[in-house]
Protein backbone atom coordinates (compact mmCIF):
# COMPACT_ATOMS: atom_id res chain seq x y z
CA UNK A 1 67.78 163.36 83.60
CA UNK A 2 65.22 165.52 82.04
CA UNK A 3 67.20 167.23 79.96
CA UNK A 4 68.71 163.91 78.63
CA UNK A 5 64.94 162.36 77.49
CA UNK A 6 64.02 165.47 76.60
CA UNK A 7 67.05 165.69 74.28
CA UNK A 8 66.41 162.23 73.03
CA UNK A 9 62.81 163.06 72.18
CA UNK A 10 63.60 165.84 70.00
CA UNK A 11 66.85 163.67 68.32
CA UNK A 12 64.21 161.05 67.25
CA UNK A 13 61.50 163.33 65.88
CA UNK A 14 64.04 165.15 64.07
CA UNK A 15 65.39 162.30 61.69
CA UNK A 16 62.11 161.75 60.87
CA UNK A 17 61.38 165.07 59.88
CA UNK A 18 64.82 165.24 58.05
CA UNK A 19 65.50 162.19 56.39
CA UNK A 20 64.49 162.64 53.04
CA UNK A 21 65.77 165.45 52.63
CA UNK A 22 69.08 164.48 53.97
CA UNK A 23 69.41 161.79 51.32
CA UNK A 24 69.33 164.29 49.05
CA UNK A 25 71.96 166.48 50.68
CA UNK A 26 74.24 163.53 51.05
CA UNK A 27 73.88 162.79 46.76
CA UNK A 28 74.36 166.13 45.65
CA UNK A 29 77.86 166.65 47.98
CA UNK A 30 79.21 162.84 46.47
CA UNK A 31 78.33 163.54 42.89
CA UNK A 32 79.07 166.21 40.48
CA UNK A 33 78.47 170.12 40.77
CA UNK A 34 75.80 169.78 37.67
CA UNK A 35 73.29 167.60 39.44
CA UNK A 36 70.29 169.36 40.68
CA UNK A 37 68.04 168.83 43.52
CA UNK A 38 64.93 168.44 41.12
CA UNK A 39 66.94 165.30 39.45
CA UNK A 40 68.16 163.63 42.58
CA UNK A 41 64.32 163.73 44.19
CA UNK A 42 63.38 161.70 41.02
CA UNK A 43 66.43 159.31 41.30
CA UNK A 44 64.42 157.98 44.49
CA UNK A 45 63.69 154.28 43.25
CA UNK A 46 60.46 153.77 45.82
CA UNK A 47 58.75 155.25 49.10
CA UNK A 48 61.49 152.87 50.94
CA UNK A 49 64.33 154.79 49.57
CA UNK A 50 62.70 158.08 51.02
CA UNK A 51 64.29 156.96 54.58
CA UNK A 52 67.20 154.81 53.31
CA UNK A 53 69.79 155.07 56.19
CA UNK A 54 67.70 156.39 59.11
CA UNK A 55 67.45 153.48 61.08
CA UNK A 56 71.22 153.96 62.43
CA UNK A 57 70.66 157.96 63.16
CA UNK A 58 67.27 157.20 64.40
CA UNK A 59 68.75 155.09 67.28
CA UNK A 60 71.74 156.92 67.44
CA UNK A 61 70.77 160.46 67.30
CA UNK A 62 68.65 160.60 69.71
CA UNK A 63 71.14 159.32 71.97
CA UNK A 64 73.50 162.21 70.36
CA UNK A 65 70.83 164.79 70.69
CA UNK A 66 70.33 163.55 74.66
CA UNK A 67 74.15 163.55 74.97
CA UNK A 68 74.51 166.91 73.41
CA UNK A 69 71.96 168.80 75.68
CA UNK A 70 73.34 167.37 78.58
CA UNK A 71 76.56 168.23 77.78
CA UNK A 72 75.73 171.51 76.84
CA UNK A 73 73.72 172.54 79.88
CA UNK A 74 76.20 171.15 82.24
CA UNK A 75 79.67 173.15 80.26
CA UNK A 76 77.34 176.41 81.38
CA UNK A 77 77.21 175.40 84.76
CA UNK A 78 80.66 175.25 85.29
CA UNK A 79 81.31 178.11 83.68
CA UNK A 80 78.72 179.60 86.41
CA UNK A 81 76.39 180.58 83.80
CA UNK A 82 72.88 179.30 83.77
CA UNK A 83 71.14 176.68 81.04
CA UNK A 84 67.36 178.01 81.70
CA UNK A 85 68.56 181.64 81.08
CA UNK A 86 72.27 181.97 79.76
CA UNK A 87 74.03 185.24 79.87
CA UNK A 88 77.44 185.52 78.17
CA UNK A 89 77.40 184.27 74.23
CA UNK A 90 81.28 183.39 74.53
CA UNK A 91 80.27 180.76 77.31
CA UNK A 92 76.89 179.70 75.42
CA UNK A 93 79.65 178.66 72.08
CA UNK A 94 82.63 176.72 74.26
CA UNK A 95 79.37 175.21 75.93
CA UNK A 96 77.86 174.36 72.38
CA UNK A 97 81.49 173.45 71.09
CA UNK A 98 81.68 170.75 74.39
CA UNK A 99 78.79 169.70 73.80
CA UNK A 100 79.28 168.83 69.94
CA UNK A 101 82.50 167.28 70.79
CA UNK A 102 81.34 165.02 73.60
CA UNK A 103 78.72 163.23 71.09
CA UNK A 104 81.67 162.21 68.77
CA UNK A 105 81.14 158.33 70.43
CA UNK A 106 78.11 158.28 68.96
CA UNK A 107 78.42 160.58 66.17
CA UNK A 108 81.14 159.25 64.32
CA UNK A 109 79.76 155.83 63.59
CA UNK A 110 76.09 156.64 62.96
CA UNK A 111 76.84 159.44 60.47
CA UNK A 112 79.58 157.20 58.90
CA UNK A 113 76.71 154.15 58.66
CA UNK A 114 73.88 156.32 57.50
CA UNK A 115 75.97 157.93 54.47
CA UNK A 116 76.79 154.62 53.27
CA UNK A 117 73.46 153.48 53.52
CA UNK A 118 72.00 156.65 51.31
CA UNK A 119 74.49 155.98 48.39
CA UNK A 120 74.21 152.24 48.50
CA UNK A 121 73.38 150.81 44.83
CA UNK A 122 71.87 147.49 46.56
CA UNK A 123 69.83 149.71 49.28
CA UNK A 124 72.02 147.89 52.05
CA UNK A 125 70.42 148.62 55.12
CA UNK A 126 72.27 150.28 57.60
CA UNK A 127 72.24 147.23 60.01
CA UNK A 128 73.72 145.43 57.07
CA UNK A 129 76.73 148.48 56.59
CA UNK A 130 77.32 147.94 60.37
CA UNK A 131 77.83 144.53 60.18
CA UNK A 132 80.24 145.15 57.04
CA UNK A 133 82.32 147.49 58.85
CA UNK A 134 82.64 145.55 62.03
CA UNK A 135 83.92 142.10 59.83
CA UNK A 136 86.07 143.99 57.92
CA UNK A 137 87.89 146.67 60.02
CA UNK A 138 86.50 146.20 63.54
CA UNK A 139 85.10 148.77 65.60
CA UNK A 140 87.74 151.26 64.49
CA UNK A 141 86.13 151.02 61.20
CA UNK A 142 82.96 152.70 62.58
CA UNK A 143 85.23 155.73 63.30
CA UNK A 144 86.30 156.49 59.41
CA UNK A 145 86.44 159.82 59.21
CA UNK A 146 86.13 160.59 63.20
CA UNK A 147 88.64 163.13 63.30
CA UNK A 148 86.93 165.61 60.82
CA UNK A 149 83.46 164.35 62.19
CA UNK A 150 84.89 165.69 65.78
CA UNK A 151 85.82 169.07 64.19
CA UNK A 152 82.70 169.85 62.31
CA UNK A 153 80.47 169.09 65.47
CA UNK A 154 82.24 171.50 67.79
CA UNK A 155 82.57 174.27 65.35
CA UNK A 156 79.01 173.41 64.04
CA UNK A 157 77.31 173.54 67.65
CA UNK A 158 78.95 176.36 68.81
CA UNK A 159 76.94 178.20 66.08
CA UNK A 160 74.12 176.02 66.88
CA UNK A 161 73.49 176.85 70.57
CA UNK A 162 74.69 180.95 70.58
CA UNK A 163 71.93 181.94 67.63
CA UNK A 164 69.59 180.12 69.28
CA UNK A 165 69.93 181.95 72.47
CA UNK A 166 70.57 185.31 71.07
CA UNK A 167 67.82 185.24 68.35
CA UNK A 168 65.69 184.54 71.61
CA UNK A 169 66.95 187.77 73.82
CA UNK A 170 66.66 189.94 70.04
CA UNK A 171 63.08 188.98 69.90
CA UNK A 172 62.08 189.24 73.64
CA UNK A 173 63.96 192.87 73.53
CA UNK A 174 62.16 194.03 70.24
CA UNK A 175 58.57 192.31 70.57
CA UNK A 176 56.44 190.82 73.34
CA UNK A 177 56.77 187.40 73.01
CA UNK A 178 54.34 186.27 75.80
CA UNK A 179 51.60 185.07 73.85
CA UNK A 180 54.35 184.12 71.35
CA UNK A 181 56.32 181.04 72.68
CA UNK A 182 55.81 178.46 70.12
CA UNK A 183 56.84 180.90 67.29
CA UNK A 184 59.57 182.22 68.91
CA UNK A 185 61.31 178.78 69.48
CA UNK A 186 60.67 177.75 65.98
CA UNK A 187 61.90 180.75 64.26
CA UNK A 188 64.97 180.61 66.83
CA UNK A 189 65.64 176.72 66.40
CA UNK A 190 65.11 177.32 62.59
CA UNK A 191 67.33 180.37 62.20
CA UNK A 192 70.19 178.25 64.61
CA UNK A 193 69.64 175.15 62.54
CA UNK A 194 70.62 177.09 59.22
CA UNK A 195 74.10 179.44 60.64
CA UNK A 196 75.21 175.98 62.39
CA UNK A 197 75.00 174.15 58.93
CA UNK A 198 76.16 177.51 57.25
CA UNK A 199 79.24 177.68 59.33
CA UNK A 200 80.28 174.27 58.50
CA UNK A 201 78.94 173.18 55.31
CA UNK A 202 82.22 173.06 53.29
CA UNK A 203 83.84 171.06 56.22
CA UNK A 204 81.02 168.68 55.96
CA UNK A 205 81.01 168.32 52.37
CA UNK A 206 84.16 167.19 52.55
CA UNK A 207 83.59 164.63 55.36
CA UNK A 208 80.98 163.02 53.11
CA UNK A 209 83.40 162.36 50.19
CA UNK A 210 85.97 161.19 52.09
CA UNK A 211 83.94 158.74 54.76
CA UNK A 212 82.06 157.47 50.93
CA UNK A 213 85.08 157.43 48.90
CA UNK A 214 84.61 153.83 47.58
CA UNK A 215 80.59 153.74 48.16
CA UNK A 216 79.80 156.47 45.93
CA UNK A 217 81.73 154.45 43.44
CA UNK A 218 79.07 151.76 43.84
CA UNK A 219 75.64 154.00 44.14
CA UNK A 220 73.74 154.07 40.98
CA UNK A 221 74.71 157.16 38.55
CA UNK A 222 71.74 159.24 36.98
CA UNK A 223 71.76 160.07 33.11
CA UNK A 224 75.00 161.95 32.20
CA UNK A 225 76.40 161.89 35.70
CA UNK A 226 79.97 161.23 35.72
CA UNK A 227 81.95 159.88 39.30
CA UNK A 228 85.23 161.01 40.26
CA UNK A 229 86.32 158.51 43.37
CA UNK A 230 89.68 156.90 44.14
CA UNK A 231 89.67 153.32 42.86
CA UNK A 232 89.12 150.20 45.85
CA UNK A 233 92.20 150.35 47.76
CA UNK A 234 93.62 153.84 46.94
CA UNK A 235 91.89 155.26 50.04
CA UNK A 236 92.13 158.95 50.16
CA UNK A 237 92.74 161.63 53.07
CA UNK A 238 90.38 164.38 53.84
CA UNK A 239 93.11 166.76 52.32
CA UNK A 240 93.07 164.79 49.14
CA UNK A 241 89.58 164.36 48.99
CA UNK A 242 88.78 168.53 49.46
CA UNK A 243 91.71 169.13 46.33
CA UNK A 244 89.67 166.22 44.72
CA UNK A 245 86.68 168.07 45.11
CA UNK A 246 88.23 171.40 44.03
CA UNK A 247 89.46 170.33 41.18
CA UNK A 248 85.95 168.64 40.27
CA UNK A 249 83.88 172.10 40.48
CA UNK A 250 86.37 174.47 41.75
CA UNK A 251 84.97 176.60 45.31
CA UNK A 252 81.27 176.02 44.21
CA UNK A 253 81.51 172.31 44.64
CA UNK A 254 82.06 173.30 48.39
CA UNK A 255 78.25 174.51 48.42
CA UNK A 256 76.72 172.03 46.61
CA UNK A 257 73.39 170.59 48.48
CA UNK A 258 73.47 173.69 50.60
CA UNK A 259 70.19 175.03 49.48
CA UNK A 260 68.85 171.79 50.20
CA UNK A 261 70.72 171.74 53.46
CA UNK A 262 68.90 174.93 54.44
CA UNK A 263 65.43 173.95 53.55
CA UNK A 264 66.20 171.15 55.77
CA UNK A 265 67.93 172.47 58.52
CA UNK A 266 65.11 175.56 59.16
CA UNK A 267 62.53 172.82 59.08
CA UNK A 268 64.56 169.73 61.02
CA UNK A 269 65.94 172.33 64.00
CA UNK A 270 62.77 174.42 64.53
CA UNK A 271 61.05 171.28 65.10
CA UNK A 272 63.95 169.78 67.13
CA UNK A 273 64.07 172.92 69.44
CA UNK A 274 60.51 173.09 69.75
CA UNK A 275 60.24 169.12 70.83
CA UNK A 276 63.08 169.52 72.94
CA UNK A 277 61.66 172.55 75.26
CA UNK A 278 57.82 171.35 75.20
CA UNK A 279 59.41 167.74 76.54
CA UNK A 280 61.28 169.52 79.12
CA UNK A 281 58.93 171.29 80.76
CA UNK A 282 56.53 168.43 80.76
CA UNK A 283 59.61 166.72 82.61
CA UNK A 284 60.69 169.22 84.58
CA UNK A 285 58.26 172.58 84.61
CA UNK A 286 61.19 174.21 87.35
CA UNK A 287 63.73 174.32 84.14
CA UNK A 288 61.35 175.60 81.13
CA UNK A 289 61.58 179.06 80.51
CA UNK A 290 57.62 179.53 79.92
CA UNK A 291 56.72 176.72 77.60
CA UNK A 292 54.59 174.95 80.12
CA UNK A 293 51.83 172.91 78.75
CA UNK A 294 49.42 176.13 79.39
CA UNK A 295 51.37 178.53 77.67
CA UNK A 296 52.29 175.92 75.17
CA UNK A 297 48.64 174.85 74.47
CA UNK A 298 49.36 171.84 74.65
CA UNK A 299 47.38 168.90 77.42
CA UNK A 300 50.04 167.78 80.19
């Protein structure tokens, strides 16, 4: 059970680290390829909007985050490796790629929920996009977009988990790292956070516009911005909404927000990783790998 609280710990802190910044990630992949970051930090209308849709991953990704680590740590033991020290990278990325693909329950909905709730031109809360969904379409409708959801997650934490790991071994081979735990789980967490989101980013893009089809419709447009969505009941695939896309901004449009993404991803998953293994060894010092509250610095 430790490494489930543990895992929820670090989910929680993590969207609120995060969630600005993935408001603006979410704008700039359902609008046009000429929108910059600068302009969609200004399109903010108050400090409220700042965390607009992270009531639904705060709950929810923590769970995730819980359900992931477990997940992950128990794929390595039946593969016979071990979760405190893990050998093999091939068994560290199907463990990752489990582990991303077992949070789909939980996954699905909230990141379905929290993208409507950024784009919403009312500022709907996500409660009140829940609620929607459910009297409209049932609890199927909190799986929109599930399928390509699914497929990001196991791809994406594959190349979330084996950085992490290996960065790790590269630095305790090259350097010693004893005095050096803190910044060797941030730089390793941060470094993870940003190949995961590289390895996806297209695929997620493309989730976004297709799970926000008719919401980004509805969100408010900034000066000169022009929409391209499929009118209220033309609902497109995720096939239809990537050609959509590439006809929009051609392979660039594929990257937009990605800079953004970074920023956010170094800072969100060095935090998360660094949460994650102090909370574990204050809950269980047998599985932490050195990050004790001594070496840590940190008061049990």
């Amino acid at each position: 059970m430790a490494d489930f609280w543990a895992g929820y710990i670090s989910g929680a802190a993590s969207i609120i680290i995060g969630s600005p910044l993935d408001i603006i990630k979410v704008r700039l992949q359902s609008g046009p390829l000429n929108i910059s970051p600068t302009a969609q930090t200004y399109s903010f209308e108050n400090l409220g909007s700042l965390v607009r849709g992270a009531a639904a991953p705060l709950v929810g990704y923590g769970a995730l985050n819980a359900l992931l680590f477990v997940s992950y740590n128990r794929t390595l033991e039946l593969l016979g490796d071990t979760p405190a020290n893990p050998s093999s990278l091939w068994k560290i990325w199907v463990a990752g790629a489990a582990g991303g693909l077992a949070t789909f329950c939980v996954n699905s909905p909230t990141d379905l929920v929290k993208c409507r709730a950024q784009l919403s031109a009312s500022g709907e809360s996500s409660w009140s996009i829940t609620k929607q969904i459910l009297r409209s379409q049932g609890i199927r409708g909190l799986y929109f977009g599930g399928v390509v959801t699914s497929l990001r997650d196991s791809i994406g934490y594959g190349f979330y988990f084996l950085p992490y790991q290996y960065i790790q071994k590269v630095l305790d081979g090259n350097f010693d790292m004893s005095d050096h735990y803190a910044f060797k789980i941030l730089l390793s967490g941060g470094l993870a956070g940003c190949i995961s989101w590289a390895s996806i980013y297209p695929l997620d893009l493309v989730k976004t516009r297709y799970q926000t089809q008719f919401t980004a419709s509805e969100a408010p447009l900034l000066p000169n911005q022009n929409r391209s969505a499929a009118p209220m009941g033309a609902e497109m695939s995720t096939w239809e909404c990537a050609k959509a896309a590439y006809r929009e901004g051609g392979r660039k449009i594929f990257f937009n927000g990605l800079g953004i993404c970074m920023a956010r991803a170094f800072l969100v998953n060095a935090a998360g990783f660094f949460v994650y293994e102090w909370a574990l060894a204050q809950l269980q010092p047998s599985r932490s790998r050195g990050y004790g509250s001594d070496s840590m610095g940190v008061g049990a």
